[in-house]
N, C-alpha and C. Protein backbone atom coordinates (compact mmCIF):
# COMPACT_ATOMS: atom_id res chain seq x y z
N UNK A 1 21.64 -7.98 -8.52
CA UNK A 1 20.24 -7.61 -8.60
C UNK A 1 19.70 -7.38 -7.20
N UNK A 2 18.91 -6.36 -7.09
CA UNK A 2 18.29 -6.07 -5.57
C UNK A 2 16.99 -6.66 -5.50
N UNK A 3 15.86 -6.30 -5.05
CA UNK A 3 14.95 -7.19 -4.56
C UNK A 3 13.78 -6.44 -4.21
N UNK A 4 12.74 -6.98 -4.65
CA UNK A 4 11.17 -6.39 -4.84
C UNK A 4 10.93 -6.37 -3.25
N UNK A 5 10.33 -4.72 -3.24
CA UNK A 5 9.39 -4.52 -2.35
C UNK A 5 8.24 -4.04 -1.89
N UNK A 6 7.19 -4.97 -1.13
CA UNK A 6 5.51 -4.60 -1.17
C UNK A 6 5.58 -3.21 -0.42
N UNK A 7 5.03 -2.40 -0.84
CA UNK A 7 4.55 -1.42 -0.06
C UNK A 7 2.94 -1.46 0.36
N UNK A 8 2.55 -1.11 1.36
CA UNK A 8 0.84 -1.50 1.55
C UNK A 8 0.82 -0.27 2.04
N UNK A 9 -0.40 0.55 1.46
CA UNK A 9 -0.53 1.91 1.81
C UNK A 9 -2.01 1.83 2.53
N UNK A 10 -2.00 2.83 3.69
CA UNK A 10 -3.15 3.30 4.17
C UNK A 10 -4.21 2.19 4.51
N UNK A 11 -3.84 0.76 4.45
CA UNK A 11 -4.90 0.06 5.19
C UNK A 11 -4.99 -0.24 6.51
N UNK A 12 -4.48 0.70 7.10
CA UNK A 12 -4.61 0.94 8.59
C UNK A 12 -5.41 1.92 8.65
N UNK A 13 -6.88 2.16 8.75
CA UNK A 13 -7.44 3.14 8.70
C UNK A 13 -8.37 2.99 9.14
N UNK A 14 -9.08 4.76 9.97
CA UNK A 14 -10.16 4.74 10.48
C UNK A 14 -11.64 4.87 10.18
N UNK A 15 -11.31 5.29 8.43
CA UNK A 15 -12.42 5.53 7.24
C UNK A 15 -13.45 7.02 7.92
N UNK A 16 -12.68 7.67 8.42
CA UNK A 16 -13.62 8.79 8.79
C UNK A 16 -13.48 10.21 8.02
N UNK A 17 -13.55 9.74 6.86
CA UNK A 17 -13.48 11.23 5.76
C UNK A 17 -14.59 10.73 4.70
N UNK A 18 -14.77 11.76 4.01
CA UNK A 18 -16.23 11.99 3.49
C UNK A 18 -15.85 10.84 1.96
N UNK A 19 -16.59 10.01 1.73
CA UNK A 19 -16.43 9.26 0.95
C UNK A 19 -15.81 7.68 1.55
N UNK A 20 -15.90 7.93 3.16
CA UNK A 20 -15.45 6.59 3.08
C UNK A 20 -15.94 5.12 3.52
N UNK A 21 -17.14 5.12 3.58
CA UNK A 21 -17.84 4.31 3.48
C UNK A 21 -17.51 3.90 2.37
N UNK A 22 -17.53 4.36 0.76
CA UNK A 22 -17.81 3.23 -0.27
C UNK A 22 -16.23 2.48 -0.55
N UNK A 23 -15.21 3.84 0.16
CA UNK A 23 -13.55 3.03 -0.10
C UNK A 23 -14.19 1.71 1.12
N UNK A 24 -14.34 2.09 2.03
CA UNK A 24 -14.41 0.94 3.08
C UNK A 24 -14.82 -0.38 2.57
N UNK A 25 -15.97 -0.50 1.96
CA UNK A 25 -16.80 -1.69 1.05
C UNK A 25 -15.32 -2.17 -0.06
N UNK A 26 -15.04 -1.22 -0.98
CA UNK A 26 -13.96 -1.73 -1.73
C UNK A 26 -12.33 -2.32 -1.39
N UNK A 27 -12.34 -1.72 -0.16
CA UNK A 27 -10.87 -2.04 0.59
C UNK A 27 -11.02 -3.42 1.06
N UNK A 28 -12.04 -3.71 1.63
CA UNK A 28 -12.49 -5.12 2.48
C UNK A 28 -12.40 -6.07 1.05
N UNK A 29 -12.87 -5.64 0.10
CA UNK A 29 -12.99 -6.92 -1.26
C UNK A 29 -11.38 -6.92 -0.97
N UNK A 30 -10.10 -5.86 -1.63
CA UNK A 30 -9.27 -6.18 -1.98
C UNK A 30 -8.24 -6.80 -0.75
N UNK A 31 -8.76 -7.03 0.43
CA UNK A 31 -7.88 -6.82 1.14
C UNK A 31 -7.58 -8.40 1.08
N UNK A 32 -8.03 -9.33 0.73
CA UNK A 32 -7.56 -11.07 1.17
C UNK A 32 -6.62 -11.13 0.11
N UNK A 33 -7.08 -10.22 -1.10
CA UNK A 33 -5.81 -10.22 -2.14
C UNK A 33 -4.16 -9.67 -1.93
N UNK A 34 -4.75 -8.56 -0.89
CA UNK A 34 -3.03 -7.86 -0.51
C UNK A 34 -2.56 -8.66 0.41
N UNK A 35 -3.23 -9.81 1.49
CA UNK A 35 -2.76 -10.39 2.30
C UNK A 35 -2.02 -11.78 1.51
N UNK A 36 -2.61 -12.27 0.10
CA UNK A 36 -2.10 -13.31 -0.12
C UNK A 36 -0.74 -12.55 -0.62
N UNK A 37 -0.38 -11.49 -1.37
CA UNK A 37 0.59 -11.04 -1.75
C UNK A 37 1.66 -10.83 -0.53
N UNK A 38 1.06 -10.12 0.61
CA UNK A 38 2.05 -9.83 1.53
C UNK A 38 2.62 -11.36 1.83
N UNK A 39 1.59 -12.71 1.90
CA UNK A 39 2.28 -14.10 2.71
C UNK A 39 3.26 -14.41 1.38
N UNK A 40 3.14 -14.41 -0.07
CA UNK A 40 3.98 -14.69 -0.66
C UNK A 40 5.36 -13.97 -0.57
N UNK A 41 5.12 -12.63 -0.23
CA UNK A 41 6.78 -11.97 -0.21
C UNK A 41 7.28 -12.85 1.17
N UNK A 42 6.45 -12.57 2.49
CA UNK A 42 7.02 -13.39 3.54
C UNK A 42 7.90 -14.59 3.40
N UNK A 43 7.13 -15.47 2.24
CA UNK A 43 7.59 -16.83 2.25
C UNK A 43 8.52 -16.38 1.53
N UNK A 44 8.85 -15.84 0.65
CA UNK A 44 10.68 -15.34 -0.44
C UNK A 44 11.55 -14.69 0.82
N UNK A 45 11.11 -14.19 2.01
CA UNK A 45 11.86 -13.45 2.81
C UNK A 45 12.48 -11.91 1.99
N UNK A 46 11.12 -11.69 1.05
CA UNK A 46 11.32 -10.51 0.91
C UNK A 46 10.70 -9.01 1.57
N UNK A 47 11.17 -7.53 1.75
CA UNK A 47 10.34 -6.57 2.51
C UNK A 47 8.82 -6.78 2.17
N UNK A 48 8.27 -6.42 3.44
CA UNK A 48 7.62 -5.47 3.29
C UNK A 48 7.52 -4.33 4.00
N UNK A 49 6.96 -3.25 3.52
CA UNK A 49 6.75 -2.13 4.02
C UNK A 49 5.39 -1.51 4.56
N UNK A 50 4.63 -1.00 5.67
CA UNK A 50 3.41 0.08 5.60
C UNK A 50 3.79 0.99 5.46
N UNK A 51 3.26 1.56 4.88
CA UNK A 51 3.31 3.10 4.68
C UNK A 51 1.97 3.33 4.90
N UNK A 52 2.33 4.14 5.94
CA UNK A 52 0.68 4.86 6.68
C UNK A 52 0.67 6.11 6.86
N UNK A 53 -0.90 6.85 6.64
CA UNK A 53 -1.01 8.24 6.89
C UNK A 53 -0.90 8.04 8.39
N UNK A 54 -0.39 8.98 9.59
CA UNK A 54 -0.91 9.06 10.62
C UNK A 54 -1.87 9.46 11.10
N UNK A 55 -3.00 9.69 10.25
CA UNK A 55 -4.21 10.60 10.68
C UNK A 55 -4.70 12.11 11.65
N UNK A 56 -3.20 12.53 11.12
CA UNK A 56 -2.86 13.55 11.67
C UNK A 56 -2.80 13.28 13.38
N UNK A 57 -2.37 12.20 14.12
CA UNK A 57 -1.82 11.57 14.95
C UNK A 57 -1.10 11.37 15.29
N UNK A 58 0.09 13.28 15.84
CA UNK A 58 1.45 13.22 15.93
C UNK A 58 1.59 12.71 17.14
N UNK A 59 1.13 12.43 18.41
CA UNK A 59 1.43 11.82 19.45
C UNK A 59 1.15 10.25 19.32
N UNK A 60 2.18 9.51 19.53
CA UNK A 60 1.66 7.49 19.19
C UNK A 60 2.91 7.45 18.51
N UNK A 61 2.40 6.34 18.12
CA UNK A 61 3.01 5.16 17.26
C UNK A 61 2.34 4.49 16.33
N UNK A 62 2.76 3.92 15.13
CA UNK A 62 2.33 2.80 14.81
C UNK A 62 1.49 2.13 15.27
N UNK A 63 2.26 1.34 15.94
CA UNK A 63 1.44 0.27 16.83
C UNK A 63 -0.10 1.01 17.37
N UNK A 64 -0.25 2.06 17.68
CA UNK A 64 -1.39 2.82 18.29
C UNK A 64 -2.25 2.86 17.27
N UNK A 65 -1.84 2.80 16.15
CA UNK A 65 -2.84 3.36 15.54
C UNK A 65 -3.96 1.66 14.81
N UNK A 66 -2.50 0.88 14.72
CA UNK A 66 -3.05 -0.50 14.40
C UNK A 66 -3.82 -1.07 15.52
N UNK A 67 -3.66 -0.92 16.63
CA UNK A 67 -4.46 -1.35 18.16
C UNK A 67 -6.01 -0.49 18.12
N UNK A 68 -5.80 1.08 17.78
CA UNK A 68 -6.93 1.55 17.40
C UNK A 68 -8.20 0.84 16.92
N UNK A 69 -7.55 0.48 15.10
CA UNK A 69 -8.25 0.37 14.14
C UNK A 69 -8.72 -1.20 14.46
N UNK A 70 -8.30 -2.18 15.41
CA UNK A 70 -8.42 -3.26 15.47
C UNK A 70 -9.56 -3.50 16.84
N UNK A 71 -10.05 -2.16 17.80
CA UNK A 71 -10.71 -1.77 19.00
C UNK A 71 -11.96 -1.21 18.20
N UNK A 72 -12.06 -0.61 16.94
CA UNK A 72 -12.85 -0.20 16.31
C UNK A 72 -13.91 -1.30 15.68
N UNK A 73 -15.55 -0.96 15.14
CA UNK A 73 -15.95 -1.72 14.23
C UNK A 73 -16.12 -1.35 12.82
N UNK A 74 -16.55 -2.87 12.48
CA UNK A 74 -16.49 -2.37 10.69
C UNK A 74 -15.46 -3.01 10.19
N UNK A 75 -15.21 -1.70 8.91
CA UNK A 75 -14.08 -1.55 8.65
C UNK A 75 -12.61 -1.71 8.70
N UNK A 76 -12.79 -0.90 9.86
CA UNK A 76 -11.52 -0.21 10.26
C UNK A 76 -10.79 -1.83 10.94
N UNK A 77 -11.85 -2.19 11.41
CA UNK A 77 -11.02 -3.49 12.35
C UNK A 77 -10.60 -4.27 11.73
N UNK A 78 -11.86 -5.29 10.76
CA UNK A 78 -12.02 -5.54 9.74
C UNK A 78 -10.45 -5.87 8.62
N UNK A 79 -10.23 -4.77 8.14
CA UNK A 79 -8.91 -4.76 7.78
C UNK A 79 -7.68 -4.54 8.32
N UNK A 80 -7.76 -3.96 9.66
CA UNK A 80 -6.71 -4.32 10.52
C UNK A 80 -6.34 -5.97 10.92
N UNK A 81 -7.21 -6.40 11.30
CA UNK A 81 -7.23 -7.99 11.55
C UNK A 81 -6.54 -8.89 10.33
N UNK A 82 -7.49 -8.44 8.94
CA UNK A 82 -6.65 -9.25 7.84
C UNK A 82 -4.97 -8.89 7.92
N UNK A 83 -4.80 -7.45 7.97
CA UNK A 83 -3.81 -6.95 7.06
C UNK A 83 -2.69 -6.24 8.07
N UNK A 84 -2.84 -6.78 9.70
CA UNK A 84 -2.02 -6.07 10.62
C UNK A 84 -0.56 -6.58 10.38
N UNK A 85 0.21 -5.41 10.47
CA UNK A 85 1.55 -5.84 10.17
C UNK A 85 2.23 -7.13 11.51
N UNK A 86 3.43 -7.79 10.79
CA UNK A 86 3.86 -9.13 11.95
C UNK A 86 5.44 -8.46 12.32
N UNK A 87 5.98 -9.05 13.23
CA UNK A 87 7.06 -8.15 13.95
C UNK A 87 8.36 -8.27 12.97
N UNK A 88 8.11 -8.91 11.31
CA UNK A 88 8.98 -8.67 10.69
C UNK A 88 9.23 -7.40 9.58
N UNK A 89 7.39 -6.71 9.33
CA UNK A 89 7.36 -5.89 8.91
C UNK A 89 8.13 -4.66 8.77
N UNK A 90 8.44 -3.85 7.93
CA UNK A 90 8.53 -2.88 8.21
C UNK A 90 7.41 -1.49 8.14
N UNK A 91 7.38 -0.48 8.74
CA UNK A 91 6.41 0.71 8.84
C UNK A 91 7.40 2.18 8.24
N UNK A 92 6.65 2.83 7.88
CA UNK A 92 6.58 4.37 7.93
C UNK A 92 5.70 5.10 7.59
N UNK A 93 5.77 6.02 8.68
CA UNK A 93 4.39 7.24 8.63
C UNK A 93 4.43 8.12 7.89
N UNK A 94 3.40 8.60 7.15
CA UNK A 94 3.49 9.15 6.22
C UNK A 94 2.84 10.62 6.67
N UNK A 95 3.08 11.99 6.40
CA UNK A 95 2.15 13.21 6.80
C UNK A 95 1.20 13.33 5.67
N UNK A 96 1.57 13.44 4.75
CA UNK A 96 0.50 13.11 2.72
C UNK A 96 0.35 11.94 2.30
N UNK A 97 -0.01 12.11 1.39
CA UNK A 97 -0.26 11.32 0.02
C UNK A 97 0.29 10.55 -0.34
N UNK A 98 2.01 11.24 -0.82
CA UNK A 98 2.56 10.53 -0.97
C UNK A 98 3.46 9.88 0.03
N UNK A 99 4.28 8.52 -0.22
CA UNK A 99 4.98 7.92 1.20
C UNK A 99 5.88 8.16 1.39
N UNK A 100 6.52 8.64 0.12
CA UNK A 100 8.12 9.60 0.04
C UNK A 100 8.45 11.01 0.68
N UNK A 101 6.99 11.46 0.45
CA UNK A 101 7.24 13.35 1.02
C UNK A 101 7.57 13.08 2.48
N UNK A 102 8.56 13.97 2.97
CA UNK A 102 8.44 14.41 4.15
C UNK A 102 8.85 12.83 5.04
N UNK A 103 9.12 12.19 3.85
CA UNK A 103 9.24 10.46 5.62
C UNK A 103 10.43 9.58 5.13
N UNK A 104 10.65 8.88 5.85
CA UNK A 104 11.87 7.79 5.34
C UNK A 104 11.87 7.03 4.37
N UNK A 105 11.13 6.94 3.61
CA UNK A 105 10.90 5.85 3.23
C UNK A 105 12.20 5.00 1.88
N UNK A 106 12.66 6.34 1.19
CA UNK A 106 13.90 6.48 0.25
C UNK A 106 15.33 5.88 1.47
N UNK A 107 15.67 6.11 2.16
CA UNK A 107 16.30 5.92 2.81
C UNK A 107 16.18 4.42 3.06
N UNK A 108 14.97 3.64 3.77
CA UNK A 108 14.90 2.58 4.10
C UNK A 108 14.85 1.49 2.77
N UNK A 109 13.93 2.15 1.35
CA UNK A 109 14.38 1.65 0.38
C UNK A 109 15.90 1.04 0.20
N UNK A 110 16.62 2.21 -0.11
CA UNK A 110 18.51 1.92 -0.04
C UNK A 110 18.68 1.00 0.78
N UNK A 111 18.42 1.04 2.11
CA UNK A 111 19.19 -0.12 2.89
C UNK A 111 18.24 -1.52 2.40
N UNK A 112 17.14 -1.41 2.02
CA UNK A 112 16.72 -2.75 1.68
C UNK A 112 17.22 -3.33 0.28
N UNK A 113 17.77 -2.40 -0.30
CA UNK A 113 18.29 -2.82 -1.75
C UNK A 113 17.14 -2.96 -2.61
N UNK A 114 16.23 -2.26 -2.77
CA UNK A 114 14.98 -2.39 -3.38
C UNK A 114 15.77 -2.00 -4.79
N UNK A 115 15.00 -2.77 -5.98
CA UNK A 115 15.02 -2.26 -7.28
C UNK A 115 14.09 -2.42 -8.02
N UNK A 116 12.79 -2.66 -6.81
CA UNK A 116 11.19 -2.84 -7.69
C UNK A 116 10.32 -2.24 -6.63
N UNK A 117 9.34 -1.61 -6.78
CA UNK A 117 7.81 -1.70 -5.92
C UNK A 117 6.72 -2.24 -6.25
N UNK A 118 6.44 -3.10 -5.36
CA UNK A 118 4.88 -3.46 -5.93
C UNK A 118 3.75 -2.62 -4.38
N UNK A 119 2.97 -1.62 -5.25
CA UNK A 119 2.29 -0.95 -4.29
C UNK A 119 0.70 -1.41 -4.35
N UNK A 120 0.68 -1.45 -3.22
CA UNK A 120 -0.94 -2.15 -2.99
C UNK A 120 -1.32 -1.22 -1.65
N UNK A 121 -2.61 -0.86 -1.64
CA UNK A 121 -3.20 -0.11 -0.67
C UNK A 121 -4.55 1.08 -1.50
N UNK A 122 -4.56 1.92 -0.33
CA UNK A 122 -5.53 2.62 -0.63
C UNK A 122 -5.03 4.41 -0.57
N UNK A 123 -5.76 4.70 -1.10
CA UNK A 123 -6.73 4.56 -2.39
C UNK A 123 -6.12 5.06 -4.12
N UNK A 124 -6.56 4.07 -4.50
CA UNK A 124 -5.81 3.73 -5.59
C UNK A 124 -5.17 5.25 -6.33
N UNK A 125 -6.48 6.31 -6.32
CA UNK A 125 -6.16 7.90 -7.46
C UNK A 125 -5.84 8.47 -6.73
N UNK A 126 -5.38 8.39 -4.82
CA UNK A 126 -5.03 8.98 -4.75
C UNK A 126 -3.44 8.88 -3.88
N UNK A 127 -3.12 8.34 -2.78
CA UNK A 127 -2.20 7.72 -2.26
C UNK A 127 -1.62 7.19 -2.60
N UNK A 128 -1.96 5.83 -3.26
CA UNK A 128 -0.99 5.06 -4.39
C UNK A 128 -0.21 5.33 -5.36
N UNK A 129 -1.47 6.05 -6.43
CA UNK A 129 -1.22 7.47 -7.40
C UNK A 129 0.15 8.15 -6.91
N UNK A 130 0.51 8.44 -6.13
CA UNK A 130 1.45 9.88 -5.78
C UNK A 130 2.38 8.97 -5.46
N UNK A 131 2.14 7.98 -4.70
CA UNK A 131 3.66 6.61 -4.32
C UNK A 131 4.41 6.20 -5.33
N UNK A 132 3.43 5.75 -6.48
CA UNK A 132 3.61 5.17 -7.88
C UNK A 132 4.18 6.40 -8.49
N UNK A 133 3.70 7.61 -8.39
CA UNK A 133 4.38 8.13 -9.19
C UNK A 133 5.76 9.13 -8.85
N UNK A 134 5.80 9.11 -7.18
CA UNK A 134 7.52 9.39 -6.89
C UNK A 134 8.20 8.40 -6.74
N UNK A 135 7.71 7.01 -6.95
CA UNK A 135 8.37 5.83 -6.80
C UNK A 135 9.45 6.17 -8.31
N UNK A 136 8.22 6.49 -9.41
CA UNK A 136 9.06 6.48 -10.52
C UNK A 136 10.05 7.78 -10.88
N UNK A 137 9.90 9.00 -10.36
CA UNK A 137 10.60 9.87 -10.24
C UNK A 137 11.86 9.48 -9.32
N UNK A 138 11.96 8.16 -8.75
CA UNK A 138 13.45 8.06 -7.91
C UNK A 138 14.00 6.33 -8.85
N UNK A 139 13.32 6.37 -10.44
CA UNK A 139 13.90 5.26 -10.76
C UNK A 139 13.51 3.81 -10.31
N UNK A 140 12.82 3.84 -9.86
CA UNK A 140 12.13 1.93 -8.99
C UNK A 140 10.62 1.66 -10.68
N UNK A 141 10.84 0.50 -10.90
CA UNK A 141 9.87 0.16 -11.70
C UNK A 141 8.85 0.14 -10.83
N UNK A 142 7.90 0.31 -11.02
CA UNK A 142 6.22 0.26 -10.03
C UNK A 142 5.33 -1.50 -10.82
N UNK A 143 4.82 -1.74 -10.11
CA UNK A 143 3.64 -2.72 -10.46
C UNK A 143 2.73 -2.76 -9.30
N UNK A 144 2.01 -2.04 -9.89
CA UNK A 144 0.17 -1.63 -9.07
C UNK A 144 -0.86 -2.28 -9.13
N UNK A 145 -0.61 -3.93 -8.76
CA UNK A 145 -1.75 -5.11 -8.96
C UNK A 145 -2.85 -4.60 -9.21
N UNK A 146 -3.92 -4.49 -10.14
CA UNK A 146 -5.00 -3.89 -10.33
C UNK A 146 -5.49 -4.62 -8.73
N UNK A 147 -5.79 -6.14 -8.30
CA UNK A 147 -6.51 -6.80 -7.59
C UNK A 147 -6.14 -6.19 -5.88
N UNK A 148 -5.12 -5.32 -5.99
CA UNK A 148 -4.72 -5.26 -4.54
C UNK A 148 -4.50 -3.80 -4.24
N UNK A 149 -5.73 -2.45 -5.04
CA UNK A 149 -5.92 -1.09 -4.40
C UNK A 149 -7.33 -0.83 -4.35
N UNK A 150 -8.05 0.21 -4.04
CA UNK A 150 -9.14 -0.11 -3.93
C UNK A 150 -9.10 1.69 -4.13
N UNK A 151 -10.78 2.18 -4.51
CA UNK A 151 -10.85 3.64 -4.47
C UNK A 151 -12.13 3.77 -4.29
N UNK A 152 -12.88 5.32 -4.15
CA UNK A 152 -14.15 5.27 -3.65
C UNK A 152 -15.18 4.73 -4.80
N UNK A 153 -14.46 4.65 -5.90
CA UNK A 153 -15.16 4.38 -7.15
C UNK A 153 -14.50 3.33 -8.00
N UNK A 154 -15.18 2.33 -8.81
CA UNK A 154 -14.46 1.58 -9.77
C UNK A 154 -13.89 2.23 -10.76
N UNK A 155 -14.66 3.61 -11.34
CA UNK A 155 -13.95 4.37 -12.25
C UNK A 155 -12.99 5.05 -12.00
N UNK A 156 -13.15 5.76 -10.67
CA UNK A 156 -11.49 6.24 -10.05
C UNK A 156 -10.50 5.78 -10.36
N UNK A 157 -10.79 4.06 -9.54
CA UNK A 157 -9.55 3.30 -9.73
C UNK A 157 -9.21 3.11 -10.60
N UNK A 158 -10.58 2.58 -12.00
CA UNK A 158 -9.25 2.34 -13.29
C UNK A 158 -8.76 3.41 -14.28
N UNK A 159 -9.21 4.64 -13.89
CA UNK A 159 -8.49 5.72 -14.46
C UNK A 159 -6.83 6.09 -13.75
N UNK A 160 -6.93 5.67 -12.45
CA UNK A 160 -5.80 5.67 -11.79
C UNK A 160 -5.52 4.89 -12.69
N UNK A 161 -5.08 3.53 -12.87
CA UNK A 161 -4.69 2.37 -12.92
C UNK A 161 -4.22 2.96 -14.34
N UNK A 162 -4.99 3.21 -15.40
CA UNK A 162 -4.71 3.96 -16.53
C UNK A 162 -3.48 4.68 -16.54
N UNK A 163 -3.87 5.60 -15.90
CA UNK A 163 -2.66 7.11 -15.82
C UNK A 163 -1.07 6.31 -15.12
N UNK A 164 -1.15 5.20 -14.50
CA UNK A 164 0.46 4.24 -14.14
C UNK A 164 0.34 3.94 -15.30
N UNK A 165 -0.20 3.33 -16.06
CA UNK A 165 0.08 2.56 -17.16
C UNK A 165 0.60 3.21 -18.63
N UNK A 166 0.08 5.12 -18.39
CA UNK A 166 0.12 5.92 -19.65
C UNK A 166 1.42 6.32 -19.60
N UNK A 167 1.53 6.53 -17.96
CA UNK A 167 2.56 8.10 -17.89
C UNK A 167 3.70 7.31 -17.64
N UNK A 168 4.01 6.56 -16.69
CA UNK A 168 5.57 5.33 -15.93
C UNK A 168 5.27 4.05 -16.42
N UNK A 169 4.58 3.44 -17.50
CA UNK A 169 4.74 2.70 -17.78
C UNK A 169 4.72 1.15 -16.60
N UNK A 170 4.22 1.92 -15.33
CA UNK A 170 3.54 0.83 -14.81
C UNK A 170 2.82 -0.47 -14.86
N UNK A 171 3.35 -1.86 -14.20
CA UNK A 171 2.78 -2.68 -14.47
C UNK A 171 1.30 -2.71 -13.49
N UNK A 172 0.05 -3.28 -14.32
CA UNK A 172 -1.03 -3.22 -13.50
C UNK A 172 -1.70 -4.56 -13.66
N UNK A 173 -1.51 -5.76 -13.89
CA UNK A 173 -1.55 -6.86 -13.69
C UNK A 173 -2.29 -7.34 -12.79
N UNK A 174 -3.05 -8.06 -12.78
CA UNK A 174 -3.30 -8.28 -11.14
C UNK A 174 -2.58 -9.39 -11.09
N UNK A 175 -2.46 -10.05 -9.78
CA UNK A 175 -1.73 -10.83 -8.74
C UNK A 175 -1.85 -12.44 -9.18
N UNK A 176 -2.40 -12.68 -10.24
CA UNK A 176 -2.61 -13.87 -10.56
C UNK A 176 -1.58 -14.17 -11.98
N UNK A 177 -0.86 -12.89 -12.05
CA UNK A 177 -0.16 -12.66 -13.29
C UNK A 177 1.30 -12.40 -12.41
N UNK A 178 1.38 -13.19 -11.69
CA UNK A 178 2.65 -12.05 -11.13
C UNK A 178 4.44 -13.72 -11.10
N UNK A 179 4.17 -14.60 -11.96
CA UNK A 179 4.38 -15.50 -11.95
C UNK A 179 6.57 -15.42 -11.92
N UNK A 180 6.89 -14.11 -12.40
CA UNK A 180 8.18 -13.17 -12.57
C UNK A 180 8.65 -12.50 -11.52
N UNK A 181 7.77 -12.38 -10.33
CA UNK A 181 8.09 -11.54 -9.33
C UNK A 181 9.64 -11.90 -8.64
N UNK A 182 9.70 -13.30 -8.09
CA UNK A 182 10.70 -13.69 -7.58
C UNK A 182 11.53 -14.53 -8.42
N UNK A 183 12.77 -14.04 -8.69
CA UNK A 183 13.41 -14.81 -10.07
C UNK A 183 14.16 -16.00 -9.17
């Protein structure tokens, strides 16, 4: 058997696109929830992963962009501070939506022996949405904690949350249900 891995999408961010003030308000609720999830995989010594847009930020790194968002107010810091990756993490940059197009992330899957995702990040209909759903186009079961994505809208999100649950049979549980994760 291989071994569950968190993916955390897009909460490295600078919230400067139109609508993002109200993701910003909703990301900050979910974010103590993705952090208790990320310390529980830590403590199993299982992955995790970021998967981050680069903000169209082909010159940097990683690290630049988390030092950014953590120099910034609000928001942006805000959830950098909760949710900054630790030097066991793993990262990959993403150019879209989804975390698969165009980036490593299939690749680093394989070597981690992944045979689950649990994706948490932002924003739920749309980033997540597209993770969750080439996650399931490459075979990985998905579970999309309702408690740990966030979108510019509550209805967004649970129509997202819906459409994992209609189309891949996604688990959407939240994190207080997750009692199976580590066998």
């Amino acid at each position: 058997m291989g071994t569950p891995v968190l993916l955390i999408i897009d909460v490295i961010n600078h919230f400067d696109f139109p609508g993002a003030e109200r993701l910003a308000t909703f990301a900050t609720d979910v974010s103590a929830s993705i952090r208790r999830l990320r310390d529980r995989f830590d403590g199993a010594g299982a992955p995790v992963v970021y998967v981050n847009d680069n903000w169209a930020q082909w010159i940097g790194e990683f690290s630049d962009l988390v030092t950014a968002c953590l120099q910034a107010d609000g928001a942006p810091s805000t959830l950098a501070a909760t949710l900054a990756p630790g030097e066991q993490h793993y990262h990959v940059l993403k150019p879209k939506h989804s975390g698969f197009m165009d980036s490593a992330l299939t690749v680093l899957l394989q070597q981690l022996d992944a045979d689950r995702l649990v994706i948490t990040g932002l924003a739920t209909d749309s980033c997540v949405l597209a993770t969750a759903l080439d996650a399931h186009m490459r075979d990985y079961p998905v579970w999309c904690p309702s408690d740990c994505s966030a979108a510019i809208t509550t209805k967004r999100k649970s129509a997202a949350l819906a459409i994992l649950r209609s189309t891949i049979a996604a688990r959407t549980v939240s994190t207080r249900h997750c009692a199976d994760l580590f066998p």
